[in-house]
C-alpha atoms as a PDB file:
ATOM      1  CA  UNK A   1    -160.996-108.467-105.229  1.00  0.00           C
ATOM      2  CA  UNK A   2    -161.874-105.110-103.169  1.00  0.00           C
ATOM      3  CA  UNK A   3    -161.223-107.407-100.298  1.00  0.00           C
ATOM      4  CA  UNK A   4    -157.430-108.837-101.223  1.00  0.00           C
ATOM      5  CA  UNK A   5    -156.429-105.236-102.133  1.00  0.00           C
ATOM      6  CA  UNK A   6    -157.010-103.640 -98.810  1.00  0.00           C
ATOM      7  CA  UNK A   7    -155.839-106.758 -97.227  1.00  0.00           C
ATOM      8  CA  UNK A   8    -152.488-106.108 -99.256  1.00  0.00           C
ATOM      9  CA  UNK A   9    -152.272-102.301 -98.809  1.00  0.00           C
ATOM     10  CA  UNK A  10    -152.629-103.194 -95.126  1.00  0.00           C
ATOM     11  CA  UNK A  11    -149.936-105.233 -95.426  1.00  0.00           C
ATOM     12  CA  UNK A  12    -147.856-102.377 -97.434  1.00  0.00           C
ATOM     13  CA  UNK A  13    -148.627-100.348 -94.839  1.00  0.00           C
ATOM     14  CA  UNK A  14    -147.085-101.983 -91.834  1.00  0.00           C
ATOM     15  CA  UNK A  15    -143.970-103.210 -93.484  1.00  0.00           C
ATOM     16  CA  UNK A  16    -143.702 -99.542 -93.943  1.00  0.00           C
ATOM     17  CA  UNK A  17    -144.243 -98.856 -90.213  1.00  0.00           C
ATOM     18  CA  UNK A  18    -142.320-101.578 -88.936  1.00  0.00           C
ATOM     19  CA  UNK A  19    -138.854-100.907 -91.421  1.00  0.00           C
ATOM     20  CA  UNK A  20    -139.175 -97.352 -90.687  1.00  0.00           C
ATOM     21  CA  UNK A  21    -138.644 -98.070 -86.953  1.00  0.00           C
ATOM     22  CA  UNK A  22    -135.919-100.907 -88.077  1.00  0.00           C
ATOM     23  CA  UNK A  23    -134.070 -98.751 -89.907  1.00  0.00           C
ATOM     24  CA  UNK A  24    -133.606 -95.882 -87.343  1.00  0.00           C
ATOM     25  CA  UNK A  25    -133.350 -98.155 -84.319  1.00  0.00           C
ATOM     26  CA  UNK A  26    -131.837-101.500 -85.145  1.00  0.00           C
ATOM     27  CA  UNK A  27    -129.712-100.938 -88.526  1.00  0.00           C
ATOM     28  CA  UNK A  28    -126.097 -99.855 -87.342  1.00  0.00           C
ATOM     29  CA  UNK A  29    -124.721 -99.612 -90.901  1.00  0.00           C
ATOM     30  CA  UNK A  30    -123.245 -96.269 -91.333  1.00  0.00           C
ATOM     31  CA  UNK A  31    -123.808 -96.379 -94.975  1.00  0.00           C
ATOM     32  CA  UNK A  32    -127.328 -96.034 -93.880  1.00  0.00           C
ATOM     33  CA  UNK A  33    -127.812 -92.919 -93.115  1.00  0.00           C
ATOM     34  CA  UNK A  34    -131.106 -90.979 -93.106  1.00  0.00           C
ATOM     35  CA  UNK A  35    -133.806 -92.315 -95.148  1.00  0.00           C
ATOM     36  CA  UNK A  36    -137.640 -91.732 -95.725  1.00  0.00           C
ATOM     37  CA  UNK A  37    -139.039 -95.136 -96.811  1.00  0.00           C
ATOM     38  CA  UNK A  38    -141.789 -93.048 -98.908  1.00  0.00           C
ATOM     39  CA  UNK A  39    -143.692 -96.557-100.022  1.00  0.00           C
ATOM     40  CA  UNK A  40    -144.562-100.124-100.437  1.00  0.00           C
ATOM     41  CA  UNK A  41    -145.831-102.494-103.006  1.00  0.00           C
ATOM     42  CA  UNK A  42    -146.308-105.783-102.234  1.00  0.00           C
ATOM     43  CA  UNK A  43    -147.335-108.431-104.891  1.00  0.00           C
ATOM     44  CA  UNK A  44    -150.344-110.328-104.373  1.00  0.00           C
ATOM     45  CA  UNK A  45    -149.242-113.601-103.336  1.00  0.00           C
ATOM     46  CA  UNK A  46    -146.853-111.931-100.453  1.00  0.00           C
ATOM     47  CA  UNK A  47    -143.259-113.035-101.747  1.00  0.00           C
ATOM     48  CA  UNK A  48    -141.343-109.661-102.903  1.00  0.00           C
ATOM     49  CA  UNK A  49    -141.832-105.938-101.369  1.00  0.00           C
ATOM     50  CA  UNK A  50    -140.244-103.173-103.334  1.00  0.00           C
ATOM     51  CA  UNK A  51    -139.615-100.891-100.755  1.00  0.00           C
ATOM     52  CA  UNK A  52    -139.302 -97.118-102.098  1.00  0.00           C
ATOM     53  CA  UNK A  53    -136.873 -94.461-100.293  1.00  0.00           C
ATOM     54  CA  UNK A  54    -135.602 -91.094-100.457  1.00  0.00           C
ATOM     55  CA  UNK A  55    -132.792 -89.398 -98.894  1.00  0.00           C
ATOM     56  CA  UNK A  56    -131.103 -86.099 -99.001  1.00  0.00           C
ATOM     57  CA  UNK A  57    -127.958 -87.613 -99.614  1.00  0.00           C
ATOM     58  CA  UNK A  58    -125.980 -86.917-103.187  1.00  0.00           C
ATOM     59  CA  UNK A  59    -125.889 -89.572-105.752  1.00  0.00           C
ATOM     60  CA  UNK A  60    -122.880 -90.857-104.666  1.00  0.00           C
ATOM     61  CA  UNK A  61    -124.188 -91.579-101.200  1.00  0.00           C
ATOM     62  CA  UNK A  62    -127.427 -92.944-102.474  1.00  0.00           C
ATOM     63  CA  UNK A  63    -125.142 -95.903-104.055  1.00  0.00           C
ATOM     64  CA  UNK A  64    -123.629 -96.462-100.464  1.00  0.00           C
ATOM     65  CA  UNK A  65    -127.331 -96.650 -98.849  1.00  0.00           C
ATOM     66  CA  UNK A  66    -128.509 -98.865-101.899  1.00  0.00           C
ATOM     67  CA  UNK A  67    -125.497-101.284-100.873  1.00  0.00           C
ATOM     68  CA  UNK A  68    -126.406-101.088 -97.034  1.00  0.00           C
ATOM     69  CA  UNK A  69    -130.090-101.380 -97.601  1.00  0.00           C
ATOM     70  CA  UNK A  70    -129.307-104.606 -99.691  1.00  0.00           C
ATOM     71  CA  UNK A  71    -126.778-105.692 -96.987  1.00  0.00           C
ATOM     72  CA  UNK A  72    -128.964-105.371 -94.692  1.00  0.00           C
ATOM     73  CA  UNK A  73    -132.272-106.846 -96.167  1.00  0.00           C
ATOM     74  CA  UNK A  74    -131.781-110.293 -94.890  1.00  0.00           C
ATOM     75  CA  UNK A  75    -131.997-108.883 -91.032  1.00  0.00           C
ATOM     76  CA  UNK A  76    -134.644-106.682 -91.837  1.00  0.00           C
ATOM     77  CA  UNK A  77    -136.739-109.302 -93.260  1.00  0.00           C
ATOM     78  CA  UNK A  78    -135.827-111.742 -90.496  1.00  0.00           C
ATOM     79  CA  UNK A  79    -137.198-108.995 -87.856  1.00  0.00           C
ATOM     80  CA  UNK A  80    -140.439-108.240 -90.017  1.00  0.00           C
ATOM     81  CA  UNK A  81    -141.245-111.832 -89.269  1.00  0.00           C
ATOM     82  CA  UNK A  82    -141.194-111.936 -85.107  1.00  0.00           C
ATOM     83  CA  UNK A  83    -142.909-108.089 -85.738  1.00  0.00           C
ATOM     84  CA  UNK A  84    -145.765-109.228 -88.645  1.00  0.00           C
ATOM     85  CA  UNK A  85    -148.348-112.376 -88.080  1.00  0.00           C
ATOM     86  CA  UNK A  86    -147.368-113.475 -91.926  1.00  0.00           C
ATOM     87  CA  UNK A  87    -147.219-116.550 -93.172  1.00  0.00           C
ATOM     88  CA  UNK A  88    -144.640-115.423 -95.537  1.00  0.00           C
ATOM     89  CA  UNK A  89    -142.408-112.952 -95.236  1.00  0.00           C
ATOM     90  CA  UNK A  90    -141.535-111.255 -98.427  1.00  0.00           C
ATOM     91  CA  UNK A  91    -138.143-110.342-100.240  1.00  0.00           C
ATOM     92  CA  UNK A  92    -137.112-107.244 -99.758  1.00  0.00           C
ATOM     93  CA  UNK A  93    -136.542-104.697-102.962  1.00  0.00           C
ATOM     94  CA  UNK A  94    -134.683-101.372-101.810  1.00  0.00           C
ATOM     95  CA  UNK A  95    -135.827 -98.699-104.723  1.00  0.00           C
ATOM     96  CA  UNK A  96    -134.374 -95.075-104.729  1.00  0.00           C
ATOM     97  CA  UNK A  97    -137.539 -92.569-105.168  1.00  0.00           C
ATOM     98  CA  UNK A  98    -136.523 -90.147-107.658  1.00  0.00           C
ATOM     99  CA  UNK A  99    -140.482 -88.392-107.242  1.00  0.00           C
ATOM    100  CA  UNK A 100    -139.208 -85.880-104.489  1.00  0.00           C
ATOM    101  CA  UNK A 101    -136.097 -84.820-105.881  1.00  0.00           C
ATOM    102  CA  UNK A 102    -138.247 -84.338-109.787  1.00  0.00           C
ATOM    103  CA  UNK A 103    -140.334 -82.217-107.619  1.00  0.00           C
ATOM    104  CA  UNK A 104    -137.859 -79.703-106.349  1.00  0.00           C
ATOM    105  CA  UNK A 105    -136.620 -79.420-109.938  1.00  0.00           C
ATOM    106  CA  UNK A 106    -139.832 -78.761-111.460  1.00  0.00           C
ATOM    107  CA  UNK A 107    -140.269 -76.543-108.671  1.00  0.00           C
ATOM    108  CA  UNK A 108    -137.202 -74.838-109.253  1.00  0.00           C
ATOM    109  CA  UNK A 109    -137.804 -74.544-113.246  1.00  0.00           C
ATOM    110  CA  UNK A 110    -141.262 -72.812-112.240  1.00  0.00           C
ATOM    111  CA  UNK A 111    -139.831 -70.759-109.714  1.00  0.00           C
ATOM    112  CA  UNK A 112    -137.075 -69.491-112.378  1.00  0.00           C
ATOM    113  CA  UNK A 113    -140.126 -68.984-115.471  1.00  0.00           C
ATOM    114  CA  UNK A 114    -141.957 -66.837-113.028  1.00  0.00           C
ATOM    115  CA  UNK A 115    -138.610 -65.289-111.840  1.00  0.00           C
ATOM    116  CA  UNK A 116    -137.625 -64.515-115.809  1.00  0.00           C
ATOM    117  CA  UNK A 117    -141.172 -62.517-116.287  1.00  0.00           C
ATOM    118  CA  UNK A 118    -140.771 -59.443-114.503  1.00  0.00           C
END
């Protein structure tokens, strides 16, 4: 069991590697725009990826980079398989990582109740 995990977080790991560099040198979509691919879960038997990113971008732009990254997922998938020695390849699940921006809020909330003290 100990085995298949790492053997599947190694996997995470360098389709997390490998779309990182795809993104930023081989994606031309300008709805793509600068994006932090900030983790990857792959399921056990290899067929689906959910891919999580984060951007800087306002909501209204993450919608555009959701499209692209969908748009785009097909190519992406078809160059993870000349980079990867896989047997299968898996579908590609483009996931908006809402941890970063909760973080600066909290931040900001705790930054305000220590603020309000004095």
């Amino acid at each position: 069991m100990s085995k298949d995990f790492s053997r599947s977080q190694r996997v995470a790991d360098q389709i997390q590697r490998e779309l990182a560099d795809l993104i930023k040198a081989e994606v031309k979509d300008p709805r793509i725009g600068m994006i932090t691919i900030t983790a990857v879960e792959v399921t056990r038997d290899y067929a689906h990826a959910k891919i999580f990113y984060t951007t800087l971008s306002s909501k209204e732009d993450n919608i555009l980079i959701e499209e692209g990254l969908k748009h785009a997922s097909g190519f992406l998938r078809s160059q993870l398989s000349s980079r990867m020695k896989l047997r299968v390849i898996p579908q590609l699940h483009f996931i908006y990582d809402e941890s970063i921006e909760r973080g600066l809020y909290l931040s900001r909330l705790i930054d305000e109740a220590i603020g309000n003290k004095d």
